[in-house]
Protein backbone atom coordinates (compact mmCIF):
# COMPACT_ATOMS: atom_id res chain seq x y z
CA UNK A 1 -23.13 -15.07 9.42
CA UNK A 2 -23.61 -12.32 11.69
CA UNK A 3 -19.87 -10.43 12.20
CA UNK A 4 -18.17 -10.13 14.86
CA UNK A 5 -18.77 -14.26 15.29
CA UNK A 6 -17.45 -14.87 18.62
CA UNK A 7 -15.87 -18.24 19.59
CA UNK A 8 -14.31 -20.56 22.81
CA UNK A 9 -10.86 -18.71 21.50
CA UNK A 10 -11.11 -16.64 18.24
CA UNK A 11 -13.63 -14.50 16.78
CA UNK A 12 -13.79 -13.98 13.14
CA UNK A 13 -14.19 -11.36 10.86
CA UNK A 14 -14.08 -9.95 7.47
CA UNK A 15 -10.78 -8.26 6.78
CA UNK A 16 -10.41 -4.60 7.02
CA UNK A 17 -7.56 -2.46 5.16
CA UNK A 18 -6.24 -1.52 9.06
CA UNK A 19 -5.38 -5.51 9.13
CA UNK A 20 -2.30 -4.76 6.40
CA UNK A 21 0.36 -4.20 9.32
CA UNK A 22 -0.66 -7.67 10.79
CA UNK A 23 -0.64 -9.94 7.72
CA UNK A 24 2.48 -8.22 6.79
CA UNK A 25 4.26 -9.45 9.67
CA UNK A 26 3.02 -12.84 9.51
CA UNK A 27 3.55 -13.22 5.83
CA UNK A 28 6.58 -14.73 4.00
CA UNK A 29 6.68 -18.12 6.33
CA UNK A 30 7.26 -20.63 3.55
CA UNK A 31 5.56 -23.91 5.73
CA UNK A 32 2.48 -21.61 5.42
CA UNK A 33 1.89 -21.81 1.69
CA UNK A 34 2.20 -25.90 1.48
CA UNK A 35 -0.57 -27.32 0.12
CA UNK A 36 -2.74 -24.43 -0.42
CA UNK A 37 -3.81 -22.49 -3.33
CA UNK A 38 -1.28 -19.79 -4.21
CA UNK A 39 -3.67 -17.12 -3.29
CA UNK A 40 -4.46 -18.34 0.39
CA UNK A 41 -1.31 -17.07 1.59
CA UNK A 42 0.85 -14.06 1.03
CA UNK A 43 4.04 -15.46 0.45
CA UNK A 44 5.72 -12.33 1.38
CA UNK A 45 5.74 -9.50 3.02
CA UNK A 46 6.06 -7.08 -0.32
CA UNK A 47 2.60 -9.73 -1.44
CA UNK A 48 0.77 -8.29 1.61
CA UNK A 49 -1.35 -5.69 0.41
CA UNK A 50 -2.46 -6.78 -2.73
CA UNK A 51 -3.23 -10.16 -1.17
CA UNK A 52 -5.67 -8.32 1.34
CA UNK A 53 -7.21 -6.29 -1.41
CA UNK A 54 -7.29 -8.98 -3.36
CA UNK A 55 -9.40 -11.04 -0.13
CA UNK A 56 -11.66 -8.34 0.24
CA UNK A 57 -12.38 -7.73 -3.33
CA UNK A 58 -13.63 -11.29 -3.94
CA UNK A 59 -15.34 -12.02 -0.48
CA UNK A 60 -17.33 -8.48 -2.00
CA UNK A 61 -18.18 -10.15 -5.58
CA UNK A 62 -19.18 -13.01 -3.76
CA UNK A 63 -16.51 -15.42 -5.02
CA UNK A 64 -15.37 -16.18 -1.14
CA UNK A 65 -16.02 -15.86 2.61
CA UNK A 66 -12.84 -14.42 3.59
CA UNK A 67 -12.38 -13.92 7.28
CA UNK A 68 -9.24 -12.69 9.89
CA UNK A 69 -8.92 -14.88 12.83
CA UNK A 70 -8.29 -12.63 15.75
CA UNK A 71 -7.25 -14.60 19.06
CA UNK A 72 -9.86 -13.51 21.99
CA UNK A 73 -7.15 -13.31 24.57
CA UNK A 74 -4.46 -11.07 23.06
CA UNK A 75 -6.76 -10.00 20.70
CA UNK A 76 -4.45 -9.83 17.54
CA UNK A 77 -5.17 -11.88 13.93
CA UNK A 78 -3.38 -15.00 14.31
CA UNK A 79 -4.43 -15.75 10.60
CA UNK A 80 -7.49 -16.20 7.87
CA UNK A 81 -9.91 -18.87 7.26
CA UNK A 82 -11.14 -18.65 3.46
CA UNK A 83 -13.97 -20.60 1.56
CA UNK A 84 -13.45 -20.69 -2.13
CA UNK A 85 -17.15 -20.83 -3.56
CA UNK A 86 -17.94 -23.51 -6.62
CA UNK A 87 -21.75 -22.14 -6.88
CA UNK A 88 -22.62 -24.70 -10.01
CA UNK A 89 -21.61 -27.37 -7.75
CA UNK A 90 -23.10 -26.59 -4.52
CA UNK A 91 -19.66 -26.66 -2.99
CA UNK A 92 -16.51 -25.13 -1.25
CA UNK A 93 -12.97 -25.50 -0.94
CA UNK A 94 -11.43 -24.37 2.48
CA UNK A 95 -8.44 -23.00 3.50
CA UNK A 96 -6.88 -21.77 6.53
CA UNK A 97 -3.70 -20.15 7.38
CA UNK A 98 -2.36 -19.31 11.08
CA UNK A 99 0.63 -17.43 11.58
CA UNK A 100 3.55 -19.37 13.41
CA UNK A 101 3.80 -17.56 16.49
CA UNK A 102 -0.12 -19.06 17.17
CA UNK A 103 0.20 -22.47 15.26
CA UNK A 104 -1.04 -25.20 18.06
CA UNK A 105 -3.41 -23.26 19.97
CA UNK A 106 -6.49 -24.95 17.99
CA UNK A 107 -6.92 -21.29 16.51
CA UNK A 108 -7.94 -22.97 12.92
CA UNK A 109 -9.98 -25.93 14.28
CA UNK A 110 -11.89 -23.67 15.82
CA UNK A 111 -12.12 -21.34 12.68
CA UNK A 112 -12.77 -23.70 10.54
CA UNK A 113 -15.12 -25.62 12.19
CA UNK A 114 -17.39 -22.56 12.38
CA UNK A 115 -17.07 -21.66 8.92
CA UNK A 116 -18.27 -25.62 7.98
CA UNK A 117 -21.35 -25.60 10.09
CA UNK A 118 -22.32 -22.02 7.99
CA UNK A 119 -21.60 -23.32 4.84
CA UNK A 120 -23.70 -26.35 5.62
CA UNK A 121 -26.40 -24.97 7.70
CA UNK A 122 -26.51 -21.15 6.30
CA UNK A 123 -25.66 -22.06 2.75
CA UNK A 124 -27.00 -25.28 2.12
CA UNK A 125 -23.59 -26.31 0.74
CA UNK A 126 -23.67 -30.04 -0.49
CA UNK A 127 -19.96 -30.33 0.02
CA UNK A 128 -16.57 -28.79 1.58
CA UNK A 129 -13.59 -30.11 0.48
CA UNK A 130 -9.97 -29.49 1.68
CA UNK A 131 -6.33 -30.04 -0.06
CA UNK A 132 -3.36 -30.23 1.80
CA UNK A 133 0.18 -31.72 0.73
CA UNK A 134 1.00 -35.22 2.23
CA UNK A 135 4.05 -34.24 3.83
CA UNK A 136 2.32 -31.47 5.56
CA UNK A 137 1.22 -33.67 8.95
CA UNK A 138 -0.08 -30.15 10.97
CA UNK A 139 -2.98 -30.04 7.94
CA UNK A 140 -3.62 -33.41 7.84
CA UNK A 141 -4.47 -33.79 11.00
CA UNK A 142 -7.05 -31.12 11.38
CA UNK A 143 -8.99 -32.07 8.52
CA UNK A 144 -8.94 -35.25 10.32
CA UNK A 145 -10.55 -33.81 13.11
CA UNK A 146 -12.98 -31.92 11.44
CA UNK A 147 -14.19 -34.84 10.08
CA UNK A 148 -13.13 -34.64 7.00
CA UNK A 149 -12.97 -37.99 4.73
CA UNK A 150 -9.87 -39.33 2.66
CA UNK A 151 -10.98 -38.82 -0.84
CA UNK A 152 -7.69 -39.56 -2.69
CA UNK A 153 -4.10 -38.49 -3.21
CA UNK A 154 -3.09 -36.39 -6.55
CA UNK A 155 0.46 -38.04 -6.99
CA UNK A 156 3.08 -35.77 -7.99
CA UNK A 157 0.02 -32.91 -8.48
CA UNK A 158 1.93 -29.40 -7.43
CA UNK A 159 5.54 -28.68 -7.95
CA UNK A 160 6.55 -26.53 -4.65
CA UNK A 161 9.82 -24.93 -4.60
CA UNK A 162 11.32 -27.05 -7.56
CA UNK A 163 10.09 -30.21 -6.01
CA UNK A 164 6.98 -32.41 -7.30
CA UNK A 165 4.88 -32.92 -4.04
CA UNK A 166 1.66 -35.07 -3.60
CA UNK A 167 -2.03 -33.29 -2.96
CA UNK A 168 -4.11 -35.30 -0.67
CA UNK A 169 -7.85 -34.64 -1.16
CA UNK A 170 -10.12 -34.60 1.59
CA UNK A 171 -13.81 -34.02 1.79
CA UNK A 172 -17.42 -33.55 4.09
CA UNK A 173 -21.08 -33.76 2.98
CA UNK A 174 -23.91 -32.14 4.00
CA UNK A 175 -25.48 -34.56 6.88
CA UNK A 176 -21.83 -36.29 8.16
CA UNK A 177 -21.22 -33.79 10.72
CA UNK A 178 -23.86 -35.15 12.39
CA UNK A 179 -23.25 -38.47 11.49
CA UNK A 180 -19.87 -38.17 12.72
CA UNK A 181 -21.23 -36.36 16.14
CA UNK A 182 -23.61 -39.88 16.49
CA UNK A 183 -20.78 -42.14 16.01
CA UNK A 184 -18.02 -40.14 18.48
């Protein structure tokens, strides 16, 4: 993936230590964190900076494709769009975070739809996969629209807060993005 990767309304990017001031103010929203793996979010502002070094470290060893989502109009980063590599298996989790002042926007659609077509056509992924909790409807319905297939629900999987929530699975194979393009 050639960086900056321009698109209709983002652009994406690796992160850069001068993105710090930015994550730290959108850090620390607690809707943000649902469903994702602990270390797709900072939780708080004071989790910041070691969650950026953290990003860049293992996007360097390989381990992920982090990137900042910077909005083309304003241009400020609205939020990240992270694959977690499973090399053995040919596959990738994704994850995505927008901060709430630029949640509805279609900011991670668009991300994330980017970062799916290079894992499948750059990387010859055989599968991305994508976990969300059930109660979180915002998530679920953008994996819907990226296609994404109901694999299964995890009953009772994470505990979030003190309270026991369900993990729906969701998942795309190489060759249904077009198949899903053919059939509308």
């Amino acid at each position: 993936m050639i960086f900056p990767l321009v698109l209709e309304r983002v652009w994406l990017r690796p992160f850069e230590e001068s993105d710090e001031k930015s994550i730290v103010e959108l850090s620390g929203d607690p809707d943000a964190s649902w469903g994702t793996r602990p270390i797709t979010y900072p939780e708080s502002p004071e989790k910041a900076p070691s969650w950026l070094k953290e990003h860049r470290a293992m996007t360097e060893r390989g381990e992920t494709l982090s990137l900042a989502i910077i909005s083309r109009e304003q241009p400020v980063l609205v939020g990240a769009v992270i694959l977690f590599f499973e090399p053995n298996h040919d596959r990738a989790e994704i994850g995505c975070w927008i901060g709430k002042p630029y949640r509805y926007k279609g900011y991670g659609s668009e991300a994330c739809r980017a970062v799916i077509d290079y894992a499948f056509e750059k990387l010859k992924l055989n599968k991305v996969s994508a976990y969300c909790l059930a109660r979180n409807a915002p998530s679920v319905s953008m994996i819907r629209k990226l296609g994404m297939k109901f694999e299964g629900c995890l009953r009772k999987h994470l505990k979030v807060r003190g309270i026991y929530e369900d993990l729906l699975v969701y998942g795309l194979l190489a060759g249904e993005i077009e198949e899903n393009a053919q059939h509308g």
